[in-house]
Protein backbone atom coordinates (compact mmCIF):
# COMPACT_ATOMS: atom_id res chain seq x y z
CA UNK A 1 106.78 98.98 89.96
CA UNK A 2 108.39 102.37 91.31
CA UNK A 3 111.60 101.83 93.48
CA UNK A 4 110.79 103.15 96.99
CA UNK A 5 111.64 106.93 97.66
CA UNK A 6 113.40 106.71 101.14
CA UNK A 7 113.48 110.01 103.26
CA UNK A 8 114.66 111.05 106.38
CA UNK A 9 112.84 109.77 108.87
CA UNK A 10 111.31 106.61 107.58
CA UNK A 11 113.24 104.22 109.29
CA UNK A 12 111.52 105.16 112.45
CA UNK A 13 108.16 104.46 110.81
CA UNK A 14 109.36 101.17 109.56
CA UNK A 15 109.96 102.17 105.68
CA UNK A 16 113.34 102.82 105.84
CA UNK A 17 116.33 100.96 103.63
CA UNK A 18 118.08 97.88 105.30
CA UNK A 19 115.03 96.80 107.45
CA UNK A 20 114.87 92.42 108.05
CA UNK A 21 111.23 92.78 107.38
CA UNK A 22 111.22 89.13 105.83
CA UNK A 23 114.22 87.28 108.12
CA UNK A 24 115.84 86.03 105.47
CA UNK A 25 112.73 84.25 104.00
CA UNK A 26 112.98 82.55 100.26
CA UNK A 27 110.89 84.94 97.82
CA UNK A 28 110.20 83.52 94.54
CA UNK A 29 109.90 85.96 91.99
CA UNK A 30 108.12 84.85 88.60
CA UNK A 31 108.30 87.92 86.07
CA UNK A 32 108.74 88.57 82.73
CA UNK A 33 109.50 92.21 82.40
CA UNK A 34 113.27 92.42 83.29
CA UNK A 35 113.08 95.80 84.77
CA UNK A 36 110.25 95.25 86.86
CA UNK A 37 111.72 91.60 88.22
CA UNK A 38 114.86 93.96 88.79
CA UNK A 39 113.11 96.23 91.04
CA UNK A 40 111.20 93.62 92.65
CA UNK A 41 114.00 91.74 93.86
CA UNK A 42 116.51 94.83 94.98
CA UNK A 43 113.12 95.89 96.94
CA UNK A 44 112.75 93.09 98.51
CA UNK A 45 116.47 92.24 98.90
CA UNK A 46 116.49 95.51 101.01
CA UNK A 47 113.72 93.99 103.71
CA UNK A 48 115.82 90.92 104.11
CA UNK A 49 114.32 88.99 101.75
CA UNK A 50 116.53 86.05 100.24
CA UNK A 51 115.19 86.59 96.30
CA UNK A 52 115.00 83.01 94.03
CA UNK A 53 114.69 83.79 90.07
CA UNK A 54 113.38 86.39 88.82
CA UNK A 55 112.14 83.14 86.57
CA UNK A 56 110.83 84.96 83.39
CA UNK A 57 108.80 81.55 82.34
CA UNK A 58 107.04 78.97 83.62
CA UNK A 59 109.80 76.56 82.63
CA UNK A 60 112.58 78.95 84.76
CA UNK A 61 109.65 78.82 87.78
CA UNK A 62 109.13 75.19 87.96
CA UNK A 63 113.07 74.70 87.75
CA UNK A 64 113.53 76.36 90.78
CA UNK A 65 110.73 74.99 92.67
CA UNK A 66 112.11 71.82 92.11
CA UNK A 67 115.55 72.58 94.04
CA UNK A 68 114.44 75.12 96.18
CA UNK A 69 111.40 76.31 98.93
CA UNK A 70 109.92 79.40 98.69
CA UNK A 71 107.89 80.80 101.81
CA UNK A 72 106.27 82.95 99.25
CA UNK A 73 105.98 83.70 95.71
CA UNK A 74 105.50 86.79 93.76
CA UNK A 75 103.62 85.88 90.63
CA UNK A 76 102.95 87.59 87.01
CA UNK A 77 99.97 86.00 85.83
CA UNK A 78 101.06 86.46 82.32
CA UNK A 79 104.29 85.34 81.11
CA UNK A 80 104.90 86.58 77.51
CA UNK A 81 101.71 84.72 76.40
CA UNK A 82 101.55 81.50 78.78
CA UNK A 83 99.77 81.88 82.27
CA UNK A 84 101.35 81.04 85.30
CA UNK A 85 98.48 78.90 86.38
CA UNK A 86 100.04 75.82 86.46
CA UNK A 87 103.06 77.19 88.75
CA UNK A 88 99.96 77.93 90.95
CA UNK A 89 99.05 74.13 91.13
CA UNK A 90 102.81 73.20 92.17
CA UNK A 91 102.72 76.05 94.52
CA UNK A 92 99.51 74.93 96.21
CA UNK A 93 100.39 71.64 96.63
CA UNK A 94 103.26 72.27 98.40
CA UNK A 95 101.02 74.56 100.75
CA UNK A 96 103.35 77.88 99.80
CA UNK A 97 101.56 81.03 99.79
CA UNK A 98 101.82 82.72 96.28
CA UNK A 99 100.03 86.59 95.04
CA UNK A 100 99.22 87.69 91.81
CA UNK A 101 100.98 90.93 90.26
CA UNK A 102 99.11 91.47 87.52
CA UNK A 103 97.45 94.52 85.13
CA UNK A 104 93.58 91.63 85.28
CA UNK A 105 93.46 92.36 88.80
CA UNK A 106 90.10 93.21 88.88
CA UNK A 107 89.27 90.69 86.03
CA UNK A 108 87.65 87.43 88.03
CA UNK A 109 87.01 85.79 84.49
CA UNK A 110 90.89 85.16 83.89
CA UNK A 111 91.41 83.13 87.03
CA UNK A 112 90.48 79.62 87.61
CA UNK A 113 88.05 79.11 90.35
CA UNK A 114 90.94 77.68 92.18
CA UNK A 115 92.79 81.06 92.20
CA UNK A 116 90.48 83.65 92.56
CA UNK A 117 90.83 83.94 96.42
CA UNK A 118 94.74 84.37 96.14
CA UNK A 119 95.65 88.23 96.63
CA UNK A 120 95.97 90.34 93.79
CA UNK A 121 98.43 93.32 93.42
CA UNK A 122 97.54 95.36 90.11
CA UNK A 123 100.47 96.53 88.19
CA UNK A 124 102.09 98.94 88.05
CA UNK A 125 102.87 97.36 91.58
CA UNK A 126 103.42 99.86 93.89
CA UNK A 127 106.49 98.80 96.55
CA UNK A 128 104.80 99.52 100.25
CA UNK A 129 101.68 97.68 98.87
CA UNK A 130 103.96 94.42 97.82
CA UNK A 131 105.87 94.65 101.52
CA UNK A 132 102.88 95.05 103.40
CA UNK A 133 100.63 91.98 101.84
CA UNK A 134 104.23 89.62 101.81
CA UNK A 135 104.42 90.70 105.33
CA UNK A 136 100.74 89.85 105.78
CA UNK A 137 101.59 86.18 104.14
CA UNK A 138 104.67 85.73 105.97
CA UNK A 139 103.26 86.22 109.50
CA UNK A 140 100.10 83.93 109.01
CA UNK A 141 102.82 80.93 108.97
């Protein structure tokens, strides 16, 4: 993912650094790739969003799901060899809206039936596209 480029003027047209574009709102990050989860969550750190992980596995993931509630989650679909799939199951249970960043976005056959209506992102994630579909998520609640 490449870090937003901020210029002069953007903050009138809503792309600006600093914005509450998420109110605070728990953001669960689940991604392997330490620079990319880095990115992710200063990103969305800057539109107000209150970041939980990065988790880097599954086992990270389900820990904080189990003391804390995401509005939304961010999700790599493959975590150094194990799928995220089963976070997917938690997450759905508990009715919290979840995407896909992943490089098998246009790949159907790698997601259970389940899962293939949940938005994709394809990698590298680019950051107004990630904003605008969390945004998307958010205000459908």
């Amino acid at each position: 993912m490449r870090r937003a480029q901020y210029r002069e003027g953007d903050a009138a047209q809503g792309q600006g650094a600093g914005l509450n574009r998420f109110g605070g709102a728990n953001v669960l990050i689940v991604e392997d790739d330490f620079i990319v989860a880095f990115e992710m969550q200063n990103l969305l750190e800057e539109q107000g969003a209150n970041v939980l992980g990065p988790a880097a596995t599954l086992e990270e993931a389900r820990q904080i799901l189990a003391s804390e509630r995401p509005e939304l989650a961010v999700l790599d679909v493959n975590l150094n060899g194990e799928f995220v799939f089963p976070l997917v199951s938690d997450l759905q249970q508990q009715r919290i809206p979840f995407l896909f960043t992943t490089a098998y976005a246009d790949d159907d056959r790698l997601f259970p039936e389940s899962m293939q209506s949940a938005p994709r992102i394809a990698k590298p994630v680019m950051a107004n596209v990630l904003i605008a579909q969390l945004k998307r998520m958010l205000d459908r609640d």
